[in-house]
Protein backbone atom coordinates (compact mmCIF):
# COMPACT_ATOMS: atom_id res chain seq x y z
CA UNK A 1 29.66 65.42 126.82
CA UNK A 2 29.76 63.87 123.32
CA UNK A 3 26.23 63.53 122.94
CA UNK A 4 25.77 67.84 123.38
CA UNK A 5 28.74 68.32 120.91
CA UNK A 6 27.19 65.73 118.62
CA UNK A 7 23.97 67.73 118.45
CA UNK A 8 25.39 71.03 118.29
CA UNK A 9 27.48 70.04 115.01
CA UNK A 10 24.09 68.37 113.36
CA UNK A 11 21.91 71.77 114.57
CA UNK A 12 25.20 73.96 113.10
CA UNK A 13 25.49 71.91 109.85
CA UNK A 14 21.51 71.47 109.20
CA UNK A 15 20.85 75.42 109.79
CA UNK A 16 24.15 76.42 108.29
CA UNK A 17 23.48 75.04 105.45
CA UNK A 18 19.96 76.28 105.06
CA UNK A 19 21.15 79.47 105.41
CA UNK A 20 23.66 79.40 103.16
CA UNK A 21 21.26 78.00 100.08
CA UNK A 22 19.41 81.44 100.55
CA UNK A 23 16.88 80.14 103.81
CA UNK A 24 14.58 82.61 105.70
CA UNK A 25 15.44 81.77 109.20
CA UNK A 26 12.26 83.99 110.08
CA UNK A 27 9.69 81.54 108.84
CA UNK A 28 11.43 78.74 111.27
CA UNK A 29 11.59 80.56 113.99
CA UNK A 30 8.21 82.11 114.13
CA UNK A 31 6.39 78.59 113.37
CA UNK A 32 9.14 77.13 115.98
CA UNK A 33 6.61 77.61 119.41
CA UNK A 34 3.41 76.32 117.78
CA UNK A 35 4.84 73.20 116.08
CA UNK A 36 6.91 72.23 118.86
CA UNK A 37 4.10 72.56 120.68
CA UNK A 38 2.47 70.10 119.50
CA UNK A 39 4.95 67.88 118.46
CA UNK A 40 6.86 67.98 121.73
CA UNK A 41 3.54 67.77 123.37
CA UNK A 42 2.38 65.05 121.53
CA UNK A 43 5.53 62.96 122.56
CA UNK A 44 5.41 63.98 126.05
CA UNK A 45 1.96 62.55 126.08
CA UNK A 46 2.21 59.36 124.45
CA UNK A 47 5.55 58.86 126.45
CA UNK A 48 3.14 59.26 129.71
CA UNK A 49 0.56 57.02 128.32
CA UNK A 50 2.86 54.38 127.17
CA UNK A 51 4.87 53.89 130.33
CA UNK A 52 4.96 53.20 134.06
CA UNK A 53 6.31 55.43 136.48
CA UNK A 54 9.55 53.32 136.77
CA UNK A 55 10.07 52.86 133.51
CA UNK A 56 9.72 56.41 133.04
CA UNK A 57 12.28 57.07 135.56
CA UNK A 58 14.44 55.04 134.12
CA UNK A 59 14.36 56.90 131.23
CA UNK A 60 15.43 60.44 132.82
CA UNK A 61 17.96 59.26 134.66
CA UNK A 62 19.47 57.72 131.54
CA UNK A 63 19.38 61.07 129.66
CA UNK A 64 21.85 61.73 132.64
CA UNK A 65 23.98 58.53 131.62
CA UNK A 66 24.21 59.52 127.77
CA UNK A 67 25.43 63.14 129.17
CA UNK A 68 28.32 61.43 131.95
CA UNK A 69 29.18 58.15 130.33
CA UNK A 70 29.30 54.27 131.51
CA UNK A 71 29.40 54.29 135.47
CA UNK A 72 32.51 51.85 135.74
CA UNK A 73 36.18 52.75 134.97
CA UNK A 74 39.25 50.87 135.01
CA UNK A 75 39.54 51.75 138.64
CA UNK A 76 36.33 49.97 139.71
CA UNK A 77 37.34 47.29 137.58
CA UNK A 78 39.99 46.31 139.65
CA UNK A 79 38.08 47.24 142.76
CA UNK A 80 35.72 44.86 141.83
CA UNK A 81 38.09 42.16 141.26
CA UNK A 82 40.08 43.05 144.36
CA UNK A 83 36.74 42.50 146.59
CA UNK A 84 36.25 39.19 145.38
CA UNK A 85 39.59 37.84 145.25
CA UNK A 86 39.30 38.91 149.28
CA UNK A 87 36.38 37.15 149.92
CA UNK A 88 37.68 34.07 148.31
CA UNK A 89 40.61 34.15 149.98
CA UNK A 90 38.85 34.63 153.50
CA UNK A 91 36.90 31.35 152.41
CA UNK A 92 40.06 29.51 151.20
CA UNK A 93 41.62 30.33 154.54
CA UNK A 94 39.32 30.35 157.29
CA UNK A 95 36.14 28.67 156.11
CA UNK A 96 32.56 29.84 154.53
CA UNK A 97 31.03 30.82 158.05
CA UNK A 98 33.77 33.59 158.23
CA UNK A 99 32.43 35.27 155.44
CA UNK A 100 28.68 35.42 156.73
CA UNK A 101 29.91 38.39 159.18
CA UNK A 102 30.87 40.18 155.83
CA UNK A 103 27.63 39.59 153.78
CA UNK A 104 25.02 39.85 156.13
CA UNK A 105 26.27 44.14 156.92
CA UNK A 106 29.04 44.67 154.21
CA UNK A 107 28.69 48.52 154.70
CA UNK A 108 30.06 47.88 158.20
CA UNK A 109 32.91 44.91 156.62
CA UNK A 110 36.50 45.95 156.72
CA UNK A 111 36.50 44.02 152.91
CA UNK A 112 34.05 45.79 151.31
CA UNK A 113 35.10 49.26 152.71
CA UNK A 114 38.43 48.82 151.18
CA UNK A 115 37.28 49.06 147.91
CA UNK A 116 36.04 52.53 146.08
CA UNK A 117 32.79 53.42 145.25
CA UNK A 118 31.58 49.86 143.83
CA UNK A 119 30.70 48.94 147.09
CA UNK A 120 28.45 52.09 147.32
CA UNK A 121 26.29 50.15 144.58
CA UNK A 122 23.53 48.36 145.64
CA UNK A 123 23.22 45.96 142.62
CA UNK A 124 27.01 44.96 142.43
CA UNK A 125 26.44 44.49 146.99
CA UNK A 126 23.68 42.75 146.57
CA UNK A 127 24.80 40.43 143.72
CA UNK A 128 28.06 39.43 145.33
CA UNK A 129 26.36 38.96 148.86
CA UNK A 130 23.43 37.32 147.71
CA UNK A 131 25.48 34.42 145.82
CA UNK A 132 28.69 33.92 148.19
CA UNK A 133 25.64 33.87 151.00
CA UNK A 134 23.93 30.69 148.65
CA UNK A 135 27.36 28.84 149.02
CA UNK A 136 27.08 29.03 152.41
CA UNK A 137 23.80 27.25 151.92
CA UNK A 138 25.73 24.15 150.38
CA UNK A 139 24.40 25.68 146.89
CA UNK A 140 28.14 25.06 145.76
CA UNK A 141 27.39 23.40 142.20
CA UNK A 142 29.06 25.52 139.53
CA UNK A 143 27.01 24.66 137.14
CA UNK A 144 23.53 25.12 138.66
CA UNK A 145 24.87 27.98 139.94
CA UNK A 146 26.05 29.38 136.78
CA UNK A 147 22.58 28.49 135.16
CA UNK A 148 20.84 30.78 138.18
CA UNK A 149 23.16 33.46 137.50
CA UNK A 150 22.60 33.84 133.61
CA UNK A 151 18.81 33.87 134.19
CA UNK A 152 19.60 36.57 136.74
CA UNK A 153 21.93 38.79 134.24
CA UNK A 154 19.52 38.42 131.97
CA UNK A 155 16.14 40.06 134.03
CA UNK A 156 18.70 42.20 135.44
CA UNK A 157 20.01 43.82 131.83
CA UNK A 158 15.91 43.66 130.34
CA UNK A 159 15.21 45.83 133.51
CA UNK A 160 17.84 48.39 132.85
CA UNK A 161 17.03 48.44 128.85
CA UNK A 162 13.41 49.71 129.83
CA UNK A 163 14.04 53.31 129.63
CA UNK A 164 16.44 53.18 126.70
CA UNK A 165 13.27 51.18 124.27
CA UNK A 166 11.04 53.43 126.08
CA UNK A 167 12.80 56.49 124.43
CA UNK A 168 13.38 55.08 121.31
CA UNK A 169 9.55 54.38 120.75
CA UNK A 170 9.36 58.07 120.72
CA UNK A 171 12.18 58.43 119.00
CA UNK A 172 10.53 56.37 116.32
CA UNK A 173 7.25 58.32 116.72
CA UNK A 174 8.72 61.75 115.98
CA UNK A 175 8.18 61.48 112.27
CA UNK A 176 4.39 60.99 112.55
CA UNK A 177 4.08 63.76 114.99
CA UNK A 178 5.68 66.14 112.54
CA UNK A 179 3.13 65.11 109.83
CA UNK A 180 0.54 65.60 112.56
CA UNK A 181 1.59 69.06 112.79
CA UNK A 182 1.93 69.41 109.23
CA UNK A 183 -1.58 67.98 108.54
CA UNK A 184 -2.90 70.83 111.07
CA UNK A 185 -1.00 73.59 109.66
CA UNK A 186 -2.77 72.65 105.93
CA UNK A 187 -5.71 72.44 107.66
CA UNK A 188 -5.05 75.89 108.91
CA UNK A 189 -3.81 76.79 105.35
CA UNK A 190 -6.87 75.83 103.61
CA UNK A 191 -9.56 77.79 105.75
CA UNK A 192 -7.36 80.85 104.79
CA UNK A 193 -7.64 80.28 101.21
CA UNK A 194 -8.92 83.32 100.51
CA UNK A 195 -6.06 85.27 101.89
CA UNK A 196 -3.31 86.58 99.35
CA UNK A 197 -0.69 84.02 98.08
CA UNK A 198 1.98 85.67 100.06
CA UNK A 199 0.02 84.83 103.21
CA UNK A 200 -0.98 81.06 101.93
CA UNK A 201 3.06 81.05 101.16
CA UNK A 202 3.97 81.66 104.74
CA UNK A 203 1.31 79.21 106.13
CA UNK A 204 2.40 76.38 103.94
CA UNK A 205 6.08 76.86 104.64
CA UNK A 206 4.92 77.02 108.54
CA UNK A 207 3.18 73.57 108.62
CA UNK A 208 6.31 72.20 106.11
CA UNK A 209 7.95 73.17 109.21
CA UNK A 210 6.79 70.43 111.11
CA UNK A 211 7.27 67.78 108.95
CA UNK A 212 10.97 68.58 109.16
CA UNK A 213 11.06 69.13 113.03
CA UNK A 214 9.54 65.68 113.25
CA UNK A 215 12.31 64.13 110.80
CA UNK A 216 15.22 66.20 112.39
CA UNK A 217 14.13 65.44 116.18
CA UNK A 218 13.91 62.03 115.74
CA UNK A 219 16.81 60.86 113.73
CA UNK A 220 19.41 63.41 114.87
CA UNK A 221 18.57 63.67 118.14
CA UNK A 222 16.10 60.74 120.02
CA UNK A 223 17.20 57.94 118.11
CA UNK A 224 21.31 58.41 118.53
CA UNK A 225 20.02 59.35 122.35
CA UNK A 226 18.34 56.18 122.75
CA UNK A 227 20.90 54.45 120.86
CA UNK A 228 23.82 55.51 123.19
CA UNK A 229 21.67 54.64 126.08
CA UNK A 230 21.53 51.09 125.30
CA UNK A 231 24.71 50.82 124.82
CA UNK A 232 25.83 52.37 128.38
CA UNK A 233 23.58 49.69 129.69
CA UNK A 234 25.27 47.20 128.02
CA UNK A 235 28.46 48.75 128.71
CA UNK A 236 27.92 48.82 132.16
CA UNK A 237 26.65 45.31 132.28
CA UNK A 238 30.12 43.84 131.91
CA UNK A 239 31.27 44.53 135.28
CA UNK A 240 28.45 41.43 136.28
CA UNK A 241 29.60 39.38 133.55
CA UNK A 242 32.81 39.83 135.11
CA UNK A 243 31.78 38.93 138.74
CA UNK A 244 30.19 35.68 137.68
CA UNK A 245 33.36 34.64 135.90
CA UNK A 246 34.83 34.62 139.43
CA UNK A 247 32.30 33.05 141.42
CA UNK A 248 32.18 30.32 139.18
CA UNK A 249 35.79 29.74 138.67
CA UNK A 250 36.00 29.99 142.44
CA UNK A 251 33.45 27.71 142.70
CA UNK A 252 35.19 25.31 140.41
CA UNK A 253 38.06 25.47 143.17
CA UNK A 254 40.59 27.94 141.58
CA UNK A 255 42.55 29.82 143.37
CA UNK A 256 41.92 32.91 144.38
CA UNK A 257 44.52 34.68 142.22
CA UNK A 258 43.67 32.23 139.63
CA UNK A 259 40.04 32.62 139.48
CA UNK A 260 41.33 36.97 139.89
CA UNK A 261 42.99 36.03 136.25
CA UNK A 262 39.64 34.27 135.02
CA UNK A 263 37.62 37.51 135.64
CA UNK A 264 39.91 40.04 134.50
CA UNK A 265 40.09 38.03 131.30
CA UNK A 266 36.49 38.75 131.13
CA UNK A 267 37.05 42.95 131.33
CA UNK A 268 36.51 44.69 128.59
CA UNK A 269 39.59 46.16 126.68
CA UNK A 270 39.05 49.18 127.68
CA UNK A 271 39.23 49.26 131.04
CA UNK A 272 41.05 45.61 131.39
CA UNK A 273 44.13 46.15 134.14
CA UNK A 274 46.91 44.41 133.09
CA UNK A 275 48.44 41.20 135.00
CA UNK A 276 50.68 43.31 136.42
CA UNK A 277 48.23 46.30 137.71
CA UNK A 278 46.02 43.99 139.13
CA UNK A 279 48.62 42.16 141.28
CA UNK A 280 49.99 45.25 142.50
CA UNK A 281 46.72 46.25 143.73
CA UNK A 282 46.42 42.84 145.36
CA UNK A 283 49.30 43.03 147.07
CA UNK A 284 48.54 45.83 148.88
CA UNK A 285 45.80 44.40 150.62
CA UNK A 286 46.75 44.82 154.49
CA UNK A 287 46.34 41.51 156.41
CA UNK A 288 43.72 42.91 159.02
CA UNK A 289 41.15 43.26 156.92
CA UNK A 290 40.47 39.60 156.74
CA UNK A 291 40.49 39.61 160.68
């Protein structure tokens, strides 16, 4: 909800201030539906034209994300911690071809349904099942495995950084759309030269108008947009970073509650549980579901 109060308080400051230097909120207003017009119809446009449907998608849904916030809290921090340190400690005590029950359907696995909503995630599923099910394959080297995982993060974060370039290429383009409307309203200026100066005044200060819609759009409003939007992304990133620092260190042969202490190392400060939160919450694990 930041982002709405942010742009409130620039809209309230930027007008406000106009105002109070003697501005005629009029001649804004009234030029307000044509020069959005075409600059907002301009960007819509060359958003269209310079994306893919997906990408594109991407970029609405993370409007949503700058409005909510990062997906992950503390809480699925140390759900996501809790999952793995279960699944290592079903391998460390009754073998790898226990697990395969548990990764081949984990909506129907008594592990993963013990944690919140992380396990409602396909990406953060699909990650942990699809490299626990390669050590079952006898791909147990930490350090190839490491390698494949890093390669992996990294499509994985490009993919989800689509929509947040996407929207700052508009943002960027806002400028030049407001000079585009400014250039038309001139041009609209100068064919009514022959109209009194009072007129020609209003005209002028009408196409000005877009030239500062352009400016104010685009570094008030799209580029701080598209700003927090990559960093959500990367925000929300972490919680893989965080997974591979167990897998590995569980492939390396820790523990399970050692390799737990690896990963949480890994959390950001934010949301990090302390040693002592996180072994609560692993102690409360009931025995039956590694049955």
């Amino acid at each position: 909800m930041l982002v709405i109060l942010g742009i409130v308080v620039t809209m309230g400051m930027v007008f406000g201030g106009f105002i109070s230097h003697g501005g005629n909120m009029g001649v804004i207003i009234g030029a307000l539906p044509t020069e959005a017009m075409v600059i907002g119809g301009a960007a819509i446009g060359s958003f269209i034209t310079g994306n893919v449907g997906a990408i594109m998608k991407k970029a609405g849904s993370g409007l949503g994300k700058v409005v909510k916030g990062p997906a992950w809290k503390k809480d699925d921090y140390k759900d996501v911690l809790c999952l793995l340190f279960m699944i290592s400690k079903l391998i460390k005590t009754k073998g790898v071809i226990a697990l395969e029950a548990h990764i081949e359907n984990p909506h129907e696995s008594k592990i993963f349904n013990h944690v919140g909503r992380v396990k409602d995630d396909h990406h953060i599923t699909d990650f942990i099942c699809d490299y626990f099910l390669m050590t079952t394959m006898n791909f147990d080297d930490p350090h190839q495995m490491e390698d494949v995982m890093l390669k992996d993060l990294e499509k994985h974060h490009h993919e989800e950084s689509e929509g947040a370039h996407a929207l700052s290429v508009v943002g960027d383009a806002f400028p030049a759309l407001g000079i585009v409307a400014a250039v038309l309203g001139v041009i609209n200026t100068m064919s009514s030269i022959d109209q009194p100066v009072e007129i020609l005044g209003a005209l002028i200060a009408g196409a000005l108008v877009g030239t500062f819609l352009g400016i104010l759009i685009s570094y008030t409003v799209a580029a701080p947009i598209a700003g927090r939007l990559q960093q959500i992304v990367d925000e929300e990133g972490h919680i893989y970073g965080v997974m591979k620092d167990f897998i590995i260190a569980h492939l390396h042969g820790s523990a399970p509650q050692i390799a737990s202490e690896i990963a949480r190392k890994a959390v950001p400060h934010d949301f990090q549980p302390t040693f002592y939160e996180l072994d609560e919450v692993l102690q409360e694990i009931p025995n039956d579901v590694f049955a």
